[in-house]
Protein backbone atom coordinates (compact mmCIF):
# COMPACT_ATOMS: atom_id res chain seq x y z
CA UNK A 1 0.00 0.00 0.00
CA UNK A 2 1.23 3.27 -0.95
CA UNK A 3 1.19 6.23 1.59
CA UNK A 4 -1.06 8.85 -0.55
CA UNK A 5 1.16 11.85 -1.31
CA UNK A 6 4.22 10.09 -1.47
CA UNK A 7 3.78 8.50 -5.50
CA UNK A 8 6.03 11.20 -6.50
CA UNK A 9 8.56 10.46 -4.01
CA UNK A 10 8.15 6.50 -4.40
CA UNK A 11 8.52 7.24 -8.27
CA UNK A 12 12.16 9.24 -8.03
CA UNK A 13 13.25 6.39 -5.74
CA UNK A 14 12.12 3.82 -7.98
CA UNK A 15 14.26 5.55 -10.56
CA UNK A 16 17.31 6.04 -8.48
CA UNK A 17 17.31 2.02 -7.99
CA UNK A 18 17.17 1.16 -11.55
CA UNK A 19 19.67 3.70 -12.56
CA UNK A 20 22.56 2.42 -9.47
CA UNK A 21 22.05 -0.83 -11.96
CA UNK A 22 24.26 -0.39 -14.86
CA UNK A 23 26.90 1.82 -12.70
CA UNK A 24 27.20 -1.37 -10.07
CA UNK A 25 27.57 -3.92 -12.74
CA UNK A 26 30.68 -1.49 -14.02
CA UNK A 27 32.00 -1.53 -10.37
CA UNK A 28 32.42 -5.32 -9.86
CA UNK A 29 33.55 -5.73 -13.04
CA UNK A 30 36.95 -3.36 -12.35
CA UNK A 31 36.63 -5.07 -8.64
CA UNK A 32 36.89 -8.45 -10.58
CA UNK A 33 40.20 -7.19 -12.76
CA UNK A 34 41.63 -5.45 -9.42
CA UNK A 35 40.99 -8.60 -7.47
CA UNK A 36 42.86 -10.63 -10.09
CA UNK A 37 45.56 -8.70 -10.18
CA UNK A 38 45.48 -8.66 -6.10
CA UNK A 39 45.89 -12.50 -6.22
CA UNK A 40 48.63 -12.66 -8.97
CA UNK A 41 50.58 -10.07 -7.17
CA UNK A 42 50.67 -12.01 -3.56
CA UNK A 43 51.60 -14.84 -5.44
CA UNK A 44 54.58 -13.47 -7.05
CA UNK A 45 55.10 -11.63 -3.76
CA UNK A 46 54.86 -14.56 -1.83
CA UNK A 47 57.48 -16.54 -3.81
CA UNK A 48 59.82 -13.78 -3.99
CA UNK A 49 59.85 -12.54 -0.67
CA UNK A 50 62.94 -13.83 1.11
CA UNK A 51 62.12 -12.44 5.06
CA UNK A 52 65.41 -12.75 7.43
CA UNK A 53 65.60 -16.54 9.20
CA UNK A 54 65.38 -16.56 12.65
CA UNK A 55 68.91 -17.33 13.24
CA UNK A 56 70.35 -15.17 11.11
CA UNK A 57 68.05 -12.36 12.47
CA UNK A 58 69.69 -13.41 16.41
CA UNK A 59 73.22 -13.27 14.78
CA UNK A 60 72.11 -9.70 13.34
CA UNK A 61 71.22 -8.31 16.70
CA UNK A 62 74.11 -9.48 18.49
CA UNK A 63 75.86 -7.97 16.05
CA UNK A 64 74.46 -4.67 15.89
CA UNK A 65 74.66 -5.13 19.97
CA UNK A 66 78.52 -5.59 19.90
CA UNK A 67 79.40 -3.11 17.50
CA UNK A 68 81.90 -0.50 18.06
CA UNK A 69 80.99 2.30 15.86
CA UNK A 70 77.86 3.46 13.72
CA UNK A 71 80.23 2.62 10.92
CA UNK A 72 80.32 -0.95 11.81
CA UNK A 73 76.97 -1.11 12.49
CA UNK A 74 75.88 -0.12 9.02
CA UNK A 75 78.41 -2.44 7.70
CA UNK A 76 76.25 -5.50 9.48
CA UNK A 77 72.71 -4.17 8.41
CA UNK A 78 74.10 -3.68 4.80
CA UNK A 79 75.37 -7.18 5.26
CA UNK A 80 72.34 -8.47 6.34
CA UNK A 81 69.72 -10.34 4.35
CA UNK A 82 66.61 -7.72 5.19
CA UNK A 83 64.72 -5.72 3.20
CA UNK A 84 65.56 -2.87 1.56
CA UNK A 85 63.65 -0.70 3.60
CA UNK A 86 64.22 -2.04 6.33
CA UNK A 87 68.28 -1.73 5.81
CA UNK A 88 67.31 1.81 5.09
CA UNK A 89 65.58 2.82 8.26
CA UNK A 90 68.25 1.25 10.39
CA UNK A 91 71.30 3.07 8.26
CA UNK A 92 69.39 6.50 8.69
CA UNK A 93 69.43 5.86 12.27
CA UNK A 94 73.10 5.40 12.07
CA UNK A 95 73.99 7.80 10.22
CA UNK A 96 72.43 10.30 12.35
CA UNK A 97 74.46 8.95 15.71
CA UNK A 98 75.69 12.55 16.65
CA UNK A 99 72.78 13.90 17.08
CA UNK A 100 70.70 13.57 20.88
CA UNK A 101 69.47 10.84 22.47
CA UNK A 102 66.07 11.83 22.64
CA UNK A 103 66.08 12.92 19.19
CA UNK A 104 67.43 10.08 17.77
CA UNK A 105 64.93 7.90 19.59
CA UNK A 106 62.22 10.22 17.74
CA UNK A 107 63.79 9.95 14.36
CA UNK A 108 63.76 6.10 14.60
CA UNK A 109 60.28 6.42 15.61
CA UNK A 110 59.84 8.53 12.53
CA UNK A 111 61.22 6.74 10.28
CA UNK A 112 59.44 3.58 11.25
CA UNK A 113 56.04 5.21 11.91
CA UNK A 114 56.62 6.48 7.71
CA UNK A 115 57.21 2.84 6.95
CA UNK A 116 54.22 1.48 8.79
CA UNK A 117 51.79 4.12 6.45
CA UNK A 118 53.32 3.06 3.66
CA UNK A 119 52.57 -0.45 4.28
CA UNK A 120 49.20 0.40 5.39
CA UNK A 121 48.73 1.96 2.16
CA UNK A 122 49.28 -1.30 0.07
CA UNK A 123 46.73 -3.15 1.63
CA UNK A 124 44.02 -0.39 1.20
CA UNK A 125 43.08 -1.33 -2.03
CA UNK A 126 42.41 -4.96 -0.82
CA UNK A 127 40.39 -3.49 2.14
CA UNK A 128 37.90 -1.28 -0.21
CA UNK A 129 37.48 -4.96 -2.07
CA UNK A 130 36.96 -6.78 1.01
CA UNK A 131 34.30 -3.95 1.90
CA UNK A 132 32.72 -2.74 -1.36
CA UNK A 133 32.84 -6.12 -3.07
CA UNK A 134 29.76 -7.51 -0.96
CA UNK A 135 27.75 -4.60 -0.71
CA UNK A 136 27.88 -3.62 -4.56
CA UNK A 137 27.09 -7.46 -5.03
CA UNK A 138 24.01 -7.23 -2.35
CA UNK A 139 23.08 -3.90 -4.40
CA UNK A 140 23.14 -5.87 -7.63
CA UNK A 141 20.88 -8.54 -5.87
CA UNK A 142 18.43 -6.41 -4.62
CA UNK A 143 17.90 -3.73 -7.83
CA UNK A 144 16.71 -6.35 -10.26
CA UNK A 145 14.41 -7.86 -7.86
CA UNK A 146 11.85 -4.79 -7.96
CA UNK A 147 11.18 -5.38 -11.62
CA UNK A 148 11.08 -8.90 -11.30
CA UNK A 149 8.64 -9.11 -8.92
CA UNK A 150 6.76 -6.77 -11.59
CA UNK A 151 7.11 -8.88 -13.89
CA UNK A 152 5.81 -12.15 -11.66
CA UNK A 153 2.93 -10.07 -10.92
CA UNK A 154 1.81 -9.48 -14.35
CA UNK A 155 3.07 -13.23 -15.66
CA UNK A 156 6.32 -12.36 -17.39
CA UNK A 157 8.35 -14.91 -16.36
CA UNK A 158 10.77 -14.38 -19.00
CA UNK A 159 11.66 -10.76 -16.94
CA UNK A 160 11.64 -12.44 -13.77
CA UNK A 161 14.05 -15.24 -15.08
CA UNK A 162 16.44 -12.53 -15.91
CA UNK A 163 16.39 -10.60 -12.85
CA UNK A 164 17.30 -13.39 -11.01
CA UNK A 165 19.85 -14.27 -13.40
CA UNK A 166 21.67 -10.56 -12.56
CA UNK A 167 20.81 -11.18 -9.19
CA UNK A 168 22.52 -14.82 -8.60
CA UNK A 169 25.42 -13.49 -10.54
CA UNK A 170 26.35 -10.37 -9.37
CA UNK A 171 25.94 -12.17 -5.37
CA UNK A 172 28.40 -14.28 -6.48
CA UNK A 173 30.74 -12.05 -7.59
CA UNK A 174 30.47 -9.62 -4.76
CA UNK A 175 31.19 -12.30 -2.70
CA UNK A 176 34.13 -13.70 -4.71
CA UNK A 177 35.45 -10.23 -4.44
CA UNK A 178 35.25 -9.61 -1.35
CA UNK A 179 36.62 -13.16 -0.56
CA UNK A 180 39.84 -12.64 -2.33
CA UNK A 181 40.37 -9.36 -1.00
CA UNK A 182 40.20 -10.59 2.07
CA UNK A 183 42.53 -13.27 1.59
CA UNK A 184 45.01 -10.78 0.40
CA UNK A 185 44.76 -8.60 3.37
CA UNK A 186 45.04 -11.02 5.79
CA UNK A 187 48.19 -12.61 4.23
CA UNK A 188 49.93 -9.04 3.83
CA UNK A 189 49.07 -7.89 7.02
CA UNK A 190 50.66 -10.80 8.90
CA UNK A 191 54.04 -10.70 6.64
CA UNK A 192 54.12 -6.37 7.13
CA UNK A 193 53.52 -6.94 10.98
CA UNK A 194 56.13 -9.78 11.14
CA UNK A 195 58.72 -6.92 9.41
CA UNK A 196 57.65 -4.24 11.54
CA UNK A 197 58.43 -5.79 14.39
CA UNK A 198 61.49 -6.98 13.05
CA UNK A 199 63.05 -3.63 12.22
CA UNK A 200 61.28 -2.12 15.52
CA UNK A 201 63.35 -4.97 17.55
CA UNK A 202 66.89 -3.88 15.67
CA UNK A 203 65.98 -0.15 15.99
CA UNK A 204 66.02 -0.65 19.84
CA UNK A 205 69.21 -2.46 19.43
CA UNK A 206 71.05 0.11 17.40
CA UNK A 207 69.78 3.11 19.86
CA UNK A 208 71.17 1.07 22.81
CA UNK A 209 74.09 0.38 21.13
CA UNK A 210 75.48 3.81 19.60
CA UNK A 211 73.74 4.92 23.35
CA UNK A 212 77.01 2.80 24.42
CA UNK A 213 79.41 3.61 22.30
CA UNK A 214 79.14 7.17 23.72
């Protein structure tokens, strides 16, 4: 039943719906190429990551921990089998040794606090598809349904058939979106964490260590 007064309104917002349509079909499609290129990327990322072994990463901070000079500790990070950036926060710490303490203690923090948005920042396209994917896919379920209930109502099956066609499919590939995103995330996430903490651990090390050589 239809509030009298409101056809007008009901009308526009009937027209809104079927217009979202064709713009959220669009969406999941690019969502679909993204996510795609998402998975293809982790697994070339996951086979050619080579993180720092546990033992070599011990040998690395007793290293840095026994070192007699900034020089010599840049020497064993350059040495060292970590990442790039990584090697470069931990040389920018030592290369700033004559500066204060306290300041130096805020640089590191600096430096890795720039490397922890930057990280962030890769997985944020995975996060809008772990996010978006299902809801444009819901959105593509519930549009066609209007007009296919029309269409029940007034014995066109043939409409209703391919409402619910639109609607299976684009459900599906919401969710297959918003799956793979997921899976993505989650996998980056723990490796970025993992290296974080990593170069957080030899940070400490490096501070205490030029802290000594003072």
């Amino acid at each position: 039943m239809i509030i009298q007064g409101t056809e007008t309104l009901t009308s526009l917002i009937h027209i809104i719906s079927e217009s979202l349509l064709t713009p959220v079909v669009i969406i999941l499609v690019i969502f679909v190429v993204l996510a795609i290129l998402c998975l293809g990327g982790i697994i070339n990322e996951y086979f050619s990551r080579k993180p720092i072994k546990s033992q070599d990463f011990e040998k690395l901070v007793r290293d840095i921990s026994f070192s007699k000079s900034p020089a010599e500790i840049e020497e064993k990070v350059n040495g060292s089998s970590l990442f790039d950036w990584q090697k470069d926060v931990l040389v920018k710490i030592a290369n700033n040794h004559d500066i204060g303490i306290n300041a130096r203690k805020a640089l590191a923090g600096e430096l890795i606090s720039n490397e922890e948005t930057r990280l962030i920042k890769s997985t944020n396209k995975t996060d809008i598809l772990v996010r978006l994917g299902p809801i444009l896919g819901l959105l593509g379920t519930l549009i066609p349904l209007g007009p296919g209930l029309a269409a029940l109502g007034s014995g066109d099956i043939t409409t209703l058939a391919e409402s619910l066609t639109i609607a299976f499919d684009t459900t599906v590939t919401g969710l297959a979106v918003g799956g793979i995103g997921y899976l993505v995330s989650k996998f980056r996430k723990q490796w970025y964490e993992s290296d974080l903490i990593n170069v957080e651990t030899l940070a400490e090390v490096e501070l205490e260590s030029i802290n000594n050589q003072k």
